[in-house]
PDB file of N, CA and C in Angstrom:
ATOM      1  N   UNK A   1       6.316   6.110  -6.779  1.00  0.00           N
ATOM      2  CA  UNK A   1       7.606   6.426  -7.350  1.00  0.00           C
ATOM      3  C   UNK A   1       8.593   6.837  -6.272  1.00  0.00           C
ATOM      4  N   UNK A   2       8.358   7.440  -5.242  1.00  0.00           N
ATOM      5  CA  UNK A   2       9.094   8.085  -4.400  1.00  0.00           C
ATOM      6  C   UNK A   2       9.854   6.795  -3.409  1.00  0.00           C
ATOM      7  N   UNK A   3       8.908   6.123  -2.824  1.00  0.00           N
ATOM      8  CA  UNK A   3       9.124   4.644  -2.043  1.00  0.00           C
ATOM      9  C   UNK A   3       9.801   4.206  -2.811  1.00  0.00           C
ATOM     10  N   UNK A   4       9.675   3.983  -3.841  1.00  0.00           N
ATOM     11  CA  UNK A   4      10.272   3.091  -4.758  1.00  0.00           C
ATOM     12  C   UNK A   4      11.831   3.615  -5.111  1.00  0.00           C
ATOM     13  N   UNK A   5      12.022   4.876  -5.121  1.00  0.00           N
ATOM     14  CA  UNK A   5      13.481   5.603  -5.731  1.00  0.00           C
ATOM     15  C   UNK A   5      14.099   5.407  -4.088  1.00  0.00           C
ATOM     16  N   UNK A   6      13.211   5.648  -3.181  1.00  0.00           N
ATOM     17  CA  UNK A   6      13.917   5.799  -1.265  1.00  0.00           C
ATOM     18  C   UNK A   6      14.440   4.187  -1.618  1.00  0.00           C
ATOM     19  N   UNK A   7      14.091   3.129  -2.118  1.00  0.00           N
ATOM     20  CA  UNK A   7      14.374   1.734  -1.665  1.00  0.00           C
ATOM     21  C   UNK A   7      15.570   1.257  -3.018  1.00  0.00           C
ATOM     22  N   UNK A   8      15.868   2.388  -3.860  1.00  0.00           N
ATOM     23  CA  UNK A   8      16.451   2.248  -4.916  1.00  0.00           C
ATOM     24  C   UNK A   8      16.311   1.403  -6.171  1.00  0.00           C
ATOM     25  N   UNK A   9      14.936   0.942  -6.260  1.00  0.00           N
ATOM     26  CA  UNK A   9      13.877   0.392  -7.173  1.00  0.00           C
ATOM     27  C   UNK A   9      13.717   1.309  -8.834  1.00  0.00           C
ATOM     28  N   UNK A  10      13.931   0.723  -9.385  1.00  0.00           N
ATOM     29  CA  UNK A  10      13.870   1.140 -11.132  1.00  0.00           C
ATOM     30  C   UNK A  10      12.618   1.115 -11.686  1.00  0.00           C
ATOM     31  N   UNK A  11      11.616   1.386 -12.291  1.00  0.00           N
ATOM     32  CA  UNK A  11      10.821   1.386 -13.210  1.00  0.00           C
ATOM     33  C   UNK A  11      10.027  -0.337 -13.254  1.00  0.00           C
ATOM     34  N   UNK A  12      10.727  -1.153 -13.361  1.00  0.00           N
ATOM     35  CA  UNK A  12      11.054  -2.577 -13.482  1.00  0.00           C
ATOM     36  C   UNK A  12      10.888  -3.164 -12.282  1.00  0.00           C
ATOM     37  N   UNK A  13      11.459  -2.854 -10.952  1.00  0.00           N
ATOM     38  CA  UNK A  13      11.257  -3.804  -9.928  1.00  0.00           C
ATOM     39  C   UNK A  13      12.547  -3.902  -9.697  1.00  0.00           C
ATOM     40  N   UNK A  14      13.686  -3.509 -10.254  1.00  0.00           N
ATOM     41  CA  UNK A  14      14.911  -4.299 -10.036  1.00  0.00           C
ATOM     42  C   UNK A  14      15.449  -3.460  -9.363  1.00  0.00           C
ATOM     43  N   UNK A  15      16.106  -3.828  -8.317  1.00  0.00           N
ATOM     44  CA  UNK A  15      16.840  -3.113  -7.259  1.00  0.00           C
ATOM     45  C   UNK A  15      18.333  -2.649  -8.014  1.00  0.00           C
ATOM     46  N   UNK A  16      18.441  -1.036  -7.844  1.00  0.00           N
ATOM     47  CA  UNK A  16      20.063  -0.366  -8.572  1.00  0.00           C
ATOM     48  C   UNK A  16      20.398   0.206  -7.247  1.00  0.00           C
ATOM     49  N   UNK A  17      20.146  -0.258  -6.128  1.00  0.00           N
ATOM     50  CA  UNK A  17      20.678   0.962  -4.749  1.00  0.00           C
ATOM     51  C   UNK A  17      21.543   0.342  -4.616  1.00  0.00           C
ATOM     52  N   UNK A  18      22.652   1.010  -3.270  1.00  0.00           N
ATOM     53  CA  UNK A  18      23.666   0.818  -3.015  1.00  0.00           C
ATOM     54  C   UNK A  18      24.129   0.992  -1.626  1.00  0.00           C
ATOM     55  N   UNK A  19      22.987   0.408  -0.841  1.00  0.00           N
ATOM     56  CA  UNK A  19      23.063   0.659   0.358  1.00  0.00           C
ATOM     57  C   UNK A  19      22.403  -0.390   1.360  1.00  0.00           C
ATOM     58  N   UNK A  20      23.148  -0.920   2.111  1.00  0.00           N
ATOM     59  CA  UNK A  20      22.044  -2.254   2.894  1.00  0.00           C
ATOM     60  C   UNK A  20      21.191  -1.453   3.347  1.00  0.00           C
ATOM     61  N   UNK A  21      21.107  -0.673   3.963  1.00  0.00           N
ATOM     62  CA  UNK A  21      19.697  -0.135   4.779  1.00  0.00           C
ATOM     63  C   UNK A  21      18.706   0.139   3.609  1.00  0.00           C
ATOM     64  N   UNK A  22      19.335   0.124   2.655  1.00  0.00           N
ATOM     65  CA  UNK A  22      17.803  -0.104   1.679  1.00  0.00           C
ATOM     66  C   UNK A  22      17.620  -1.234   1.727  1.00  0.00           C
ATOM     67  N   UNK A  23      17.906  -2.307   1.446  1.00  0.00           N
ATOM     68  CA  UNK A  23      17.983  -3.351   1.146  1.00  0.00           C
ATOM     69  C   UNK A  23      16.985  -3.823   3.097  1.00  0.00           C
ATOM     70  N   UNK A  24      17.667  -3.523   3.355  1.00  0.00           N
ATOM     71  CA  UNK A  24      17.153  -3.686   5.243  1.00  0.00           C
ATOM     72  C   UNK A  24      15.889  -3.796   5.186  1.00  0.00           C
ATOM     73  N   UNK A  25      15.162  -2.736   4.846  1.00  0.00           N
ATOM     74  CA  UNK A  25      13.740  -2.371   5.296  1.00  0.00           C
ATOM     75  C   UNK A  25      13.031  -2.996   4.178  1.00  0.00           C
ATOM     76  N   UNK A  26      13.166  -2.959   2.802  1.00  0.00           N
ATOM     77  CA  UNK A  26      12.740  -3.412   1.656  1.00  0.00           C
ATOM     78  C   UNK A  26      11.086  -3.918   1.559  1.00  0.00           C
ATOM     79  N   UNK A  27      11.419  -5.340   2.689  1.00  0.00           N
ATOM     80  CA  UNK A  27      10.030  -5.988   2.913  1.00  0.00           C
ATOM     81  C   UNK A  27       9.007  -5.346   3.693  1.00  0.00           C
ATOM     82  N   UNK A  28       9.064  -4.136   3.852  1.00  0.00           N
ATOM     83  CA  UNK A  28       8.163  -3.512   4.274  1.00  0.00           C
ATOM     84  C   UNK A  28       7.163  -2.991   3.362  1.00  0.00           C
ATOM     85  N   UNK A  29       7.367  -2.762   2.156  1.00  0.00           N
ATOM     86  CA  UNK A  29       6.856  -1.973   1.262  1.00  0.00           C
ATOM     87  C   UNK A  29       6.211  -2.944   0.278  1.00  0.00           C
ATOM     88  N   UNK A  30       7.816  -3.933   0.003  1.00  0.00           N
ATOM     89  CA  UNK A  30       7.982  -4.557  -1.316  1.00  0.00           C
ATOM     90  C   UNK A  30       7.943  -6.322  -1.176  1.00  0.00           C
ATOM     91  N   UNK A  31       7.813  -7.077  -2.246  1.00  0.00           N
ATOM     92  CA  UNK A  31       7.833  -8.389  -1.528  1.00  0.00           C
ATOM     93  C   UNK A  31       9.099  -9.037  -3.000  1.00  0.00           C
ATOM     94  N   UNK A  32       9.517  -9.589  -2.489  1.00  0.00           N
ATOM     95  CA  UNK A  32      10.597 -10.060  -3.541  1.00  0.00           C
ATOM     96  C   UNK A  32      10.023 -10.943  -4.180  1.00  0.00           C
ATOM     97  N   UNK A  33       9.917 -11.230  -5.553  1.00  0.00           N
ATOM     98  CA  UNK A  33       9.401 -12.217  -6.349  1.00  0.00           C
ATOM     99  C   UNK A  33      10.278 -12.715  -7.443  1.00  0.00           C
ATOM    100  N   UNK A  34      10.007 -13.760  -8.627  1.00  0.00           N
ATOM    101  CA  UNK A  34      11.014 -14.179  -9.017  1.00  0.00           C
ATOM    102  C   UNK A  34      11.280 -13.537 -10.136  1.00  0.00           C
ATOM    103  N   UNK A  35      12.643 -13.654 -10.555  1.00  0.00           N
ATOM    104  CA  UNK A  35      13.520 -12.945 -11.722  1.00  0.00           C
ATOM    105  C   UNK A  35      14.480 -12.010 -10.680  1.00  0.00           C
ATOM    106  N   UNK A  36      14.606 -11.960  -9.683  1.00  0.00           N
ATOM    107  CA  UNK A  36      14.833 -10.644  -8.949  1.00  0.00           C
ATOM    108  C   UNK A  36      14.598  -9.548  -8.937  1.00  0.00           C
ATOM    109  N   UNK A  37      13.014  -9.499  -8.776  1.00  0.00           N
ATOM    110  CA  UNK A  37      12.200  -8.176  -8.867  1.00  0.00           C
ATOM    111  C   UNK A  37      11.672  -8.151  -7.559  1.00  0.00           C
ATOM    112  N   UNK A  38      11.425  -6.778  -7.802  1.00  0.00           N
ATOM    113  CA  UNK A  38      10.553  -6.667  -6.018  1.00  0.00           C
ATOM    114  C   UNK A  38       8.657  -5.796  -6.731  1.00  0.00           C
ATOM    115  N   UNK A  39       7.993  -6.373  -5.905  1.00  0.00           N
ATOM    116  CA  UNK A  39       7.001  -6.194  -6.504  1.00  0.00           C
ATOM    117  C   UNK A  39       6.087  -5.283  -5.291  1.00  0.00           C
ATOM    118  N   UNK A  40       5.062  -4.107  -5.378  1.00  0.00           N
ATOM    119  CA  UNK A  40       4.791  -3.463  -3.986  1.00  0.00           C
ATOM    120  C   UNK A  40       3.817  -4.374  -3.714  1.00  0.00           C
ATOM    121  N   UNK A  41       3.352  -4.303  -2.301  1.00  0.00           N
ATOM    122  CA  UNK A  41       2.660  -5.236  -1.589  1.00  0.00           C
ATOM    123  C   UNK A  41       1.336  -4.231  -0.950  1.00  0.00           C
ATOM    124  N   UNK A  42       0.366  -4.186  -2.285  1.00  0.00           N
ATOM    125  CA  UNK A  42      -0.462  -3.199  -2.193  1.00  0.00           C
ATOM    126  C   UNK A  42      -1.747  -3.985  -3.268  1.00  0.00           C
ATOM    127  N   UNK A  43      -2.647  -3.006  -2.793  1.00  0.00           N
ATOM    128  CA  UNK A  43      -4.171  -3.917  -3.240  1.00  0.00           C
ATOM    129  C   UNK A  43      -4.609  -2.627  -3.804  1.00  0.00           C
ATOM    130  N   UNK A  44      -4.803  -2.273  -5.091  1.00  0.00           N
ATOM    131  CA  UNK A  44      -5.574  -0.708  -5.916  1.00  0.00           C
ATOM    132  C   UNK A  44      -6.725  -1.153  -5.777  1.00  0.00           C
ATOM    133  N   UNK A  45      -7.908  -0.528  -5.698  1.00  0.00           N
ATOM    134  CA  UNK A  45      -9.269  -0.577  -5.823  1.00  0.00           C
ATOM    135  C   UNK A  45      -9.976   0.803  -6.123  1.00  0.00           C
ATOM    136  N   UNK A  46     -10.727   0.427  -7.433  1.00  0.00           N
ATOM    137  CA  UNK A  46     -11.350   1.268  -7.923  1.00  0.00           C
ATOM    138  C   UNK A  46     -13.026   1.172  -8.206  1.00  0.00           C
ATOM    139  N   UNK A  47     -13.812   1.828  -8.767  1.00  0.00           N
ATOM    140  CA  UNK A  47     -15.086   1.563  -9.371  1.00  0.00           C
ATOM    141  C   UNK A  47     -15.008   1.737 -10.759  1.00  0.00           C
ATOM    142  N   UNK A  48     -13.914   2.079 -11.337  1.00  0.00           N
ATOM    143  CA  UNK A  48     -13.852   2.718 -13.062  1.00  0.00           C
ATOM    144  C   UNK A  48     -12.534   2.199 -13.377  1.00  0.00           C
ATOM    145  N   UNK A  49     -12.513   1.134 -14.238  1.00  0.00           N
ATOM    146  CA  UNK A  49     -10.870   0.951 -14.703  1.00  0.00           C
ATOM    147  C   UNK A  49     -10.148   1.831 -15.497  1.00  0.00           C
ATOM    148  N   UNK A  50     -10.747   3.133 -15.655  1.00  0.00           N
ATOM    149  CA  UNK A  50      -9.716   4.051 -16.278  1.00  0.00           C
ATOM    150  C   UNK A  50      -8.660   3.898 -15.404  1.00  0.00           C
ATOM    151  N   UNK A  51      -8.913   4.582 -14.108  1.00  0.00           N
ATOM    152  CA  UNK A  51      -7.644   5.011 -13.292  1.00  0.00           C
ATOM    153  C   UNK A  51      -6.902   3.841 -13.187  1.00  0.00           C
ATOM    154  N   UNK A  52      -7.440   3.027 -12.969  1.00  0.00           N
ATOM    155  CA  UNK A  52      -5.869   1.260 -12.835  1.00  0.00           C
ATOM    156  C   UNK A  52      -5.430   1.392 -14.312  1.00  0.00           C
ATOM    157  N   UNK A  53      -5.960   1.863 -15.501  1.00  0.00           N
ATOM    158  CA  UNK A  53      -5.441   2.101 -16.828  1.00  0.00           C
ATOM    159  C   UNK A  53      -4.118   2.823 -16.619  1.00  0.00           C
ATOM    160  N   UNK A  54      -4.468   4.157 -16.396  1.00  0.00           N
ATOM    161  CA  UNK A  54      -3.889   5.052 -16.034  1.00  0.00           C
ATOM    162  C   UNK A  54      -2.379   4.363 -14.987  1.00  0.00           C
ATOM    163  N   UNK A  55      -2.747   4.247 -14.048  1.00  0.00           N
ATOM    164  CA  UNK A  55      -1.123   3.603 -13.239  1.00  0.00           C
ATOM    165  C   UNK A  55      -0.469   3.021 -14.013  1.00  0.00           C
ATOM    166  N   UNK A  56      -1.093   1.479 -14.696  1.00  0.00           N
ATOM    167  CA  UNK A  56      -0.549   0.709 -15.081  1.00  0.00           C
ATOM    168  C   UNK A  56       0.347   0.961 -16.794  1.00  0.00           C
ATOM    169  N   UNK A  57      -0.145   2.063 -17.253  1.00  0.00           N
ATOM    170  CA  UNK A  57       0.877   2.947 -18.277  1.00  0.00           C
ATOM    171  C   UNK A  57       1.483   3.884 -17.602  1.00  0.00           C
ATOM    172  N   UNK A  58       1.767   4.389 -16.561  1.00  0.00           N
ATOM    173  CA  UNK A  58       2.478   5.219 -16.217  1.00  0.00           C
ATOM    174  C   UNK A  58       4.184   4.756 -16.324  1.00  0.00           C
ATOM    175  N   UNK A  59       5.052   5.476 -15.347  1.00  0.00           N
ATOM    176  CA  UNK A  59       6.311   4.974 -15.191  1.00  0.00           C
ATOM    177  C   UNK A  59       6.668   3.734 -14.477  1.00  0.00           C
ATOM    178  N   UNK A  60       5.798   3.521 -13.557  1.00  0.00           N
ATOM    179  CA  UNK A  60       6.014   1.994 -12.405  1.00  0.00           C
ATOM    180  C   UNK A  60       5.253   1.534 -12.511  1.00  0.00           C
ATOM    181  N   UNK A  61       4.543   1.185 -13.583  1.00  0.00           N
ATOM    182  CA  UNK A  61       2.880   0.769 -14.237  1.00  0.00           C
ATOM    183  C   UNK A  61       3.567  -0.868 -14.095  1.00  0.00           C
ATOM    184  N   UNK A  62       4.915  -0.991 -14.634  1.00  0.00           N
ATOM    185  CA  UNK A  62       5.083  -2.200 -14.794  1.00  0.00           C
ATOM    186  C   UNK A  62       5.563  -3.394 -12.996  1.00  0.00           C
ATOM    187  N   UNK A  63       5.838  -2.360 -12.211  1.00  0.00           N
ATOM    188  CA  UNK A  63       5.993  -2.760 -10.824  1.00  0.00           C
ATOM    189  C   UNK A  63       5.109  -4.106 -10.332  1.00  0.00           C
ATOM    190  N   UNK A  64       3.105  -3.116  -9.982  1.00  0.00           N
ATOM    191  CA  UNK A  64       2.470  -4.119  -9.914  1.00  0.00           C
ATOM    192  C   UNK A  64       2.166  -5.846 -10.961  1.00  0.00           C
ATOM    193  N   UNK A  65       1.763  -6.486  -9.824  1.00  0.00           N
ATOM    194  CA  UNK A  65       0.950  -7.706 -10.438  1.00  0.00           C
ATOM    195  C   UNK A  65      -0.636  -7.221 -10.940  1.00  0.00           C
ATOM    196  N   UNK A  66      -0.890  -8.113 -12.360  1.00  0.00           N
ATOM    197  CA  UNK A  66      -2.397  -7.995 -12.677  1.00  0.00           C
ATOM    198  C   UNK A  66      -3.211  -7.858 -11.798  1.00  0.00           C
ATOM    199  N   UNK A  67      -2.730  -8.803 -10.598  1.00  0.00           N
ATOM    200  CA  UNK A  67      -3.744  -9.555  -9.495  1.00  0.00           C
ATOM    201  C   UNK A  67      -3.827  -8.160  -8.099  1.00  0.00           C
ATOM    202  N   UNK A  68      -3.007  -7.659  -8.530  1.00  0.00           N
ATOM    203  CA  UNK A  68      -2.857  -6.112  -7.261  1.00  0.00           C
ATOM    204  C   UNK A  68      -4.200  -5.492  -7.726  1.00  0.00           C
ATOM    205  N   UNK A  69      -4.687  -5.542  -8.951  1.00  0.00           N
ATOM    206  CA  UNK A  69      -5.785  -4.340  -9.505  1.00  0.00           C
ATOM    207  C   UNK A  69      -7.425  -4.736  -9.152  1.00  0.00           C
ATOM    208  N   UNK A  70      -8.101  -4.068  -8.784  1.00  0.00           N
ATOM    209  CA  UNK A  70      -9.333  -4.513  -8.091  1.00  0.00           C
ATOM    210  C   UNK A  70     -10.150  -3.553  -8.877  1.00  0.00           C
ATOM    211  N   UNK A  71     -11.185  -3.651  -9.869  1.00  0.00           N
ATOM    212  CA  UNK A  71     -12.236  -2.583 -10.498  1.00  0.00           C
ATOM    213  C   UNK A  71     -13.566  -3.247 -10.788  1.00  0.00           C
ATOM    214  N   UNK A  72     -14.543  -2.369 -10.491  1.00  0.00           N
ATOM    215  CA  UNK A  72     -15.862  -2.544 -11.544  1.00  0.00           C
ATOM    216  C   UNK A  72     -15.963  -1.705 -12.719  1.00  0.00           C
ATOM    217  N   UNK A  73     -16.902  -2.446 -13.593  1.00  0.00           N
ATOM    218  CA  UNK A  73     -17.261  -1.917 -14.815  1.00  0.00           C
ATOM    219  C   UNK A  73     -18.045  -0.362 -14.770  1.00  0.00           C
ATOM    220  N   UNK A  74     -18.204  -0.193 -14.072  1.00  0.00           N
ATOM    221  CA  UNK A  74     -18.823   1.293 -13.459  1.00  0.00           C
ATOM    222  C   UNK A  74     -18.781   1.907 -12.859  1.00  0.00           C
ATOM    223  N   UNK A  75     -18.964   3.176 -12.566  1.00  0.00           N
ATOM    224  CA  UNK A  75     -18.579   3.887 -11.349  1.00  0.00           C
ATOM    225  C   UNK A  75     -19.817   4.599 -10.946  1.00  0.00           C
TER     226      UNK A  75
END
């Protein structure tokens, strides 16, 4: 959430900042994908899919891709 509010990123992916130097660094974090969303460029891995449950209802639950989430059936 924090990366995401520093790069002026919404809930959604959609960029509301107002500043090129956000916009500047962006691809560091984030990778632009289509609709004009920015999506983080991160790999979750777990042993228990509660917790990827858990992110993925949170507030920026909707940020990641399906394909970001890595779990086994057990922990």
């Amino acid at each position: 959430q924090t990366i995401a509010g520093e790069h002026g990123l919404d809930g959604d992916g959609h960029y509301n900042g107002s500043s090129d130097l956000q916009l500047e660094r962006m691809n560091v974090y984030f990778t632009h994908a289509s609709g004009d969303k920015y999506v983080p460029r991160a790999v979750l891995v777990d042993l228990e899919p509660g917790t990827m449950d858990a992110v993925r209802a949170g507030p920026f639950g909707k940020l990641f891709r399906p394909d970001n989430f890595v779990f086994g059936q057990s922990g």
